[in-house]
N, C-alpha and C. Protein backbone atom coordinates (compact mmCIF):
# COMPACT_ATOMS: atom_id res chain seq x y z
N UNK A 1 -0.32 6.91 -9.22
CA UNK A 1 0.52 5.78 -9.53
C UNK A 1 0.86 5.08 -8.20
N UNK A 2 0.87 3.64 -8.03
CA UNK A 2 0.63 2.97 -6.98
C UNK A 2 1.88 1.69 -7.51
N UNK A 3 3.54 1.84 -6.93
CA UNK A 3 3.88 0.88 -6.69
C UNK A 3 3.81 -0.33 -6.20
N UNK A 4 4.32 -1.84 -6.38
CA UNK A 4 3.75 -2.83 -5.80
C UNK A 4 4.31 -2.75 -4.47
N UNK A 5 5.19 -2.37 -3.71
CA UNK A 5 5.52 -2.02 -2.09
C UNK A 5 4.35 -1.38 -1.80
N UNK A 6 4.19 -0.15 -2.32
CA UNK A 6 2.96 0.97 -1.33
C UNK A 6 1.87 0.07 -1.58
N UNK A 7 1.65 -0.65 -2.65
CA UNK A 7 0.01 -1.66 -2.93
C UNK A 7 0.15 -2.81 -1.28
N UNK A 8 1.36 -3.49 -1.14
CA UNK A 8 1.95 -4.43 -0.08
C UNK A 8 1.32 -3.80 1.07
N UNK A 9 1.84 -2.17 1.51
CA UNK A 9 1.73 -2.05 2.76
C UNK A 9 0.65 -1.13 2.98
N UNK A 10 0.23 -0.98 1.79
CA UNK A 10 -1.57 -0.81 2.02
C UNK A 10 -2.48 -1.55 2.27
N UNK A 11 -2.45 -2.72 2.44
CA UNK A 11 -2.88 -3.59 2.73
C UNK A 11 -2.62 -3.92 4.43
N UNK A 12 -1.15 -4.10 4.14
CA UNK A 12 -0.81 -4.54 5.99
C UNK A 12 -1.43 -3.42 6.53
N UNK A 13 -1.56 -1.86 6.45
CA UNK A 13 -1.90 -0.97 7.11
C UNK A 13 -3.77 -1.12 7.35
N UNK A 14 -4.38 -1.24 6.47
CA UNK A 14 -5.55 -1.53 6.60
C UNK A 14 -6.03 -2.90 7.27
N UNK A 15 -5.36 -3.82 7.45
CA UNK A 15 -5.17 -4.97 8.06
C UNK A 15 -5.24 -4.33 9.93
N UNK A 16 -4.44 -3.39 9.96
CA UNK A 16 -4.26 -2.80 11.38
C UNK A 16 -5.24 -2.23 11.68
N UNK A 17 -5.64 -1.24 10.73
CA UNK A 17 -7.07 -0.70 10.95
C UNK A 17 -7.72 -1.24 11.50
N UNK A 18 -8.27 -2.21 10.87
CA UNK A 18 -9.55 -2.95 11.36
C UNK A 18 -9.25 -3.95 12.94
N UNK A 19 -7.89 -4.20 12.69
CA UNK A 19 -7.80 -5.02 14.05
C UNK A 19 -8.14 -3.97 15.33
N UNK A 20 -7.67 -2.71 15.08
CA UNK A 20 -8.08 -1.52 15.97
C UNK A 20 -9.20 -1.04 16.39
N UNK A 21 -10.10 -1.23 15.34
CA UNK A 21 -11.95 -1.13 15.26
C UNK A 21 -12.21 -2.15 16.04
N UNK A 22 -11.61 -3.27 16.32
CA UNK A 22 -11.84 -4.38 16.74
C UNK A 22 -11.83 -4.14 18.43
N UNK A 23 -11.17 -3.66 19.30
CA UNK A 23 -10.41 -3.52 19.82
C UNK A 23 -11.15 -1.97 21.11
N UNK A 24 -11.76 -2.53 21.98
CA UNK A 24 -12.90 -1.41 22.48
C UNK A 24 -11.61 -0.34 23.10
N UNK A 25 -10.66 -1.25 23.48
CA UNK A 25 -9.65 -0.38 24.21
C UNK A 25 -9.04 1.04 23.39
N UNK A 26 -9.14 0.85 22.18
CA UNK A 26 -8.55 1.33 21.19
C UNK A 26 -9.72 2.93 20.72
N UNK A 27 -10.78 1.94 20.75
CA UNK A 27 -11.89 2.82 20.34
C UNK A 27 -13.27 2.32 20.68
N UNK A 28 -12.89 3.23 22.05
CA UNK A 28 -13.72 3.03 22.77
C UNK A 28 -15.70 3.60 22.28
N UNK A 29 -15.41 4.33 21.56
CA UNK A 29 -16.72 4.90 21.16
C UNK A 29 -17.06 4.64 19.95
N UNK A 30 -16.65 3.40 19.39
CA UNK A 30 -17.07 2.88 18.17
C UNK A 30 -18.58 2.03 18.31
N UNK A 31 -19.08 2.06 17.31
CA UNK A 31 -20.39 1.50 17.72
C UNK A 31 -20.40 0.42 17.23
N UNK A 32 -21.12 -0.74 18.13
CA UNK A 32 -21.06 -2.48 18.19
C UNK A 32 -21.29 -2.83 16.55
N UNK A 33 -22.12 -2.20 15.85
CA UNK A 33 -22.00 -2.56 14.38
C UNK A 33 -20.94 -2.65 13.60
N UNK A 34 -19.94 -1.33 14.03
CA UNK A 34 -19.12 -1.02 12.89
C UNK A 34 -17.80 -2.31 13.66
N UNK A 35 -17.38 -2.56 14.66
CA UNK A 35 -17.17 -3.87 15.25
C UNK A 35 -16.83 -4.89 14.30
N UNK A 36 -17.98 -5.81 14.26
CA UNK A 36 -18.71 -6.63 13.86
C UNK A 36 -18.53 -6.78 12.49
N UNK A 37 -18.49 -5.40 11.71
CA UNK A 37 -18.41 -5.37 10.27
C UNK A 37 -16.62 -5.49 10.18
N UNK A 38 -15.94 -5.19 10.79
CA UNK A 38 -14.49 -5.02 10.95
C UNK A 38 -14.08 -6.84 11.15
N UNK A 39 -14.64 -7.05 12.25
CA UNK A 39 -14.41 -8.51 12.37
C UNK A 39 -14.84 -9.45 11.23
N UNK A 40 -16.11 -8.91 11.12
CA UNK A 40 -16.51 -9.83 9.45
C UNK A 40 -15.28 -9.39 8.15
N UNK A 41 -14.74 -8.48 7.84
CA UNK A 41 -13.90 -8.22 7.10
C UNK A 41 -12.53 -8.99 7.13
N UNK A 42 -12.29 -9.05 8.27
CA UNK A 42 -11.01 -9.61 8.61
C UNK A 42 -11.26 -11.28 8.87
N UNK A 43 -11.90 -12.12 8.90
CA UNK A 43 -12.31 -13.14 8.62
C UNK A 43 -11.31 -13.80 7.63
N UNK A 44 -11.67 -13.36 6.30
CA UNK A 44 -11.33 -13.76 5.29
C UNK A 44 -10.03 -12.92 4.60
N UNK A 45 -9.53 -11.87 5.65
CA UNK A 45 -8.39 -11.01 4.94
C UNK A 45 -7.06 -11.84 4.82
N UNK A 46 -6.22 -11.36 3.69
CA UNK A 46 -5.01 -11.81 4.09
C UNK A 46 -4.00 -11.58 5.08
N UNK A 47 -3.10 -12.94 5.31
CA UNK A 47 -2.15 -12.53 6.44
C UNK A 47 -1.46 -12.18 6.00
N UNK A 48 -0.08 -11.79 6.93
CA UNK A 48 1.09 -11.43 6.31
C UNK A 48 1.84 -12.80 5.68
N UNK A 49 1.49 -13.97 5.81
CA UNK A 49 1.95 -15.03 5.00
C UNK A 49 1.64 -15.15 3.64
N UNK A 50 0.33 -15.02 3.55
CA UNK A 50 -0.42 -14.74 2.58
C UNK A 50 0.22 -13.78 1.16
N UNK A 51 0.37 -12.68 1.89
CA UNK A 51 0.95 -11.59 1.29
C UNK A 51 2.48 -11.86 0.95
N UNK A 52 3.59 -12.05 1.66
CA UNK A 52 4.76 -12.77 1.20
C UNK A 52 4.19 -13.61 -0.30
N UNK A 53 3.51 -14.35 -0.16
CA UNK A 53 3.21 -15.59 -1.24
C UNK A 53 2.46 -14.64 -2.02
N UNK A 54 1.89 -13.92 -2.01
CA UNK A 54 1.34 -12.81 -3.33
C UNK A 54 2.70 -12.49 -4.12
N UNK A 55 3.40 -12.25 -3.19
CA UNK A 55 4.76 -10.85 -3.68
C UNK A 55 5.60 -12.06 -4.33
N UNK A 56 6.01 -13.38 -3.87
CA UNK A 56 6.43 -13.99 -4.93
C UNK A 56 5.83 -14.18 -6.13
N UNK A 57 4.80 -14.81 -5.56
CA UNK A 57 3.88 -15.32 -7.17
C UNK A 57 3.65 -14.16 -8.18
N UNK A 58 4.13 -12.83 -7.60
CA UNK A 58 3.17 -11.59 -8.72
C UNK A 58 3.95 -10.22 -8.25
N UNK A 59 5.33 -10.17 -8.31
CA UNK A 59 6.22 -9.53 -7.83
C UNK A 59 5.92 -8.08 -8.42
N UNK A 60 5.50 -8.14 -9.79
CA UNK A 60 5.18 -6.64 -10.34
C UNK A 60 3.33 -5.83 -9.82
N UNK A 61 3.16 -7.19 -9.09
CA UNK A 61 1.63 -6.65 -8.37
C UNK A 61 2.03 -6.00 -6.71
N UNK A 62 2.58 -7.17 -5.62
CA UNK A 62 3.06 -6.79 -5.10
C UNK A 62 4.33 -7.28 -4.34
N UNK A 63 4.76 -6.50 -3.84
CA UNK A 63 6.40 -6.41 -3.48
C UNK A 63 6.18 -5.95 -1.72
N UNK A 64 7.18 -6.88 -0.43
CA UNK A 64 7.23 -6.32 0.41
C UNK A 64 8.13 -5.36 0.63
N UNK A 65 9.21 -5.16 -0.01
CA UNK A 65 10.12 -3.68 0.04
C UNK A 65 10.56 -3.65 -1.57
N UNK A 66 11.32 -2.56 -1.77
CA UNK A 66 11.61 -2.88 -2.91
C UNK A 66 12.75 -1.80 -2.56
N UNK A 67 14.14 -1.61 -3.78
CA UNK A 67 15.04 -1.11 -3.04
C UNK A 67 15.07 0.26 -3.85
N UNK A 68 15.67 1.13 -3.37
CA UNK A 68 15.75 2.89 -3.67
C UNK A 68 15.66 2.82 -5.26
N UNK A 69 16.89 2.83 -5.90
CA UNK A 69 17.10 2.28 -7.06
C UNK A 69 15.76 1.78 -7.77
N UNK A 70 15.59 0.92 -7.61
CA UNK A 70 14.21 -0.02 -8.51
C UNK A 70 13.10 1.37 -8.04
N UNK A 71 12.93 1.47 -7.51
CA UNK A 71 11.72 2.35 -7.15
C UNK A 71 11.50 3.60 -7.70
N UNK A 72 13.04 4.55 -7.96
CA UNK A 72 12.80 4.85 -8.47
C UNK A 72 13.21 4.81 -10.10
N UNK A 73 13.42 4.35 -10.78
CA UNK A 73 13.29 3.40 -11.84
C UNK A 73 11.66 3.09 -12.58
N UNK A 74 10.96 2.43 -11.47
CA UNK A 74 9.50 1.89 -12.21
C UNK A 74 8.83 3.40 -11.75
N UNK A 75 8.91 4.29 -10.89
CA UNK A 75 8.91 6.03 -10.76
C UNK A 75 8.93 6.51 -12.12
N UNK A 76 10.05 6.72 -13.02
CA UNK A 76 10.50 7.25 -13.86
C UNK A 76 9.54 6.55 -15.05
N UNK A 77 9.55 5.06 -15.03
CA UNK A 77 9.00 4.47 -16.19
C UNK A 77 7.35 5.13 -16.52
N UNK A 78 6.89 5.45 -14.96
CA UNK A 78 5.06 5.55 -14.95
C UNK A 78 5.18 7.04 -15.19
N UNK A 79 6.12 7.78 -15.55
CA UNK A 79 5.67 9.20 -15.45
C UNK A 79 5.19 9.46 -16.81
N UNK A 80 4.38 10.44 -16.56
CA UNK A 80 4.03 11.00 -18.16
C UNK A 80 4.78 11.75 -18.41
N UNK A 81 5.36 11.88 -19.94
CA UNK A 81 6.50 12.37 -20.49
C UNK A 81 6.11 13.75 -20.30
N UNK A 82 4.81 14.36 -20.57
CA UNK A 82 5.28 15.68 -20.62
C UNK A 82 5.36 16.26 -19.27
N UNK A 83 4.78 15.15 -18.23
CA UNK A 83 5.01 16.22 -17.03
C UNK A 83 6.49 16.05 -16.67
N UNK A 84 7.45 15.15 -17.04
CA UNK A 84 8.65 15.79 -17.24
C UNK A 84 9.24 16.82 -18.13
N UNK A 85 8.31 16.76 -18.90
CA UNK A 85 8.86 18.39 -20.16
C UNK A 85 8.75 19.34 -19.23
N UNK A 86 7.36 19.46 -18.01
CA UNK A 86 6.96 20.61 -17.70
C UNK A 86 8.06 20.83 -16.63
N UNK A 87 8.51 19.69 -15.63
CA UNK A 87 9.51 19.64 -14.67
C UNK A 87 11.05 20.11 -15.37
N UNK A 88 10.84 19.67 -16.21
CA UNK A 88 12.61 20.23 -16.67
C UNK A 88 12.47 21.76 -17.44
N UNK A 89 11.39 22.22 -17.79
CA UNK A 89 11.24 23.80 -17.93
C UNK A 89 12.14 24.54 -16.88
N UNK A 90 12.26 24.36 -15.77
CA UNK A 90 12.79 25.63 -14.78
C UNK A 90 14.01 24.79 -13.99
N UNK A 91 14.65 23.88 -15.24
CA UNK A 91 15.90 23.77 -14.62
C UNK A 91 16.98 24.69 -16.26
N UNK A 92 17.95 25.04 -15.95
CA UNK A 92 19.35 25.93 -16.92
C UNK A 92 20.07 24.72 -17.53
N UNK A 93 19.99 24.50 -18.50
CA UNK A 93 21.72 23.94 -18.53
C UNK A 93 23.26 24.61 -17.95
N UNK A 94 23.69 23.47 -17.65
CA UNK A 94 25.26 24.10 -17.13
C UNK A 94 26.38 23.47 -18.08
């Protein structure tokens, strides 16, 4: 299960990636192809402007933070019921 925050900053994180591949200082023993393919990728990637304007237009796709509460909330909504049956097995009532 993949909230729209973790979808957000999976993106910015892979965004870094590649600027790093990019980057001989970084990695230095990368080979001139894989480079090249990094730079061709990022060409056409989104920015972080980009992404803001996703998270409005499509807030349940993605989100740049989202707050404790809500999170876990749409948490609770994606779970499968019985793996909460199985989670509340080895709690007592009090």
């Amino acid at each position: 299960m993949t909230l729209p925050d973790e979808r957000y900053r999976s993106i910015m994180q892979a965004k870094r990636l590649l600027e790093e591949l990019m980057d001989p200082k970084l990695t230095p023993r990368l080979a001139a192809g894989i480079r090249d393919r990094a730079r061709g990728a990022l060409r056409h990637y989104p920015s972080e402007w980009d992404m803001q304007r996703a998270a409005q237009a499509a807030p349940d796709i993605f989100q740049e933070r989202m707050e404790d509460l809500h999170r876990f909330v749409l948490k609770g909504e994606q779970q499968d019921p019985s793996d909460i049956v199985e989670l509340m097995r080895g709690y007592k009532e009090t």
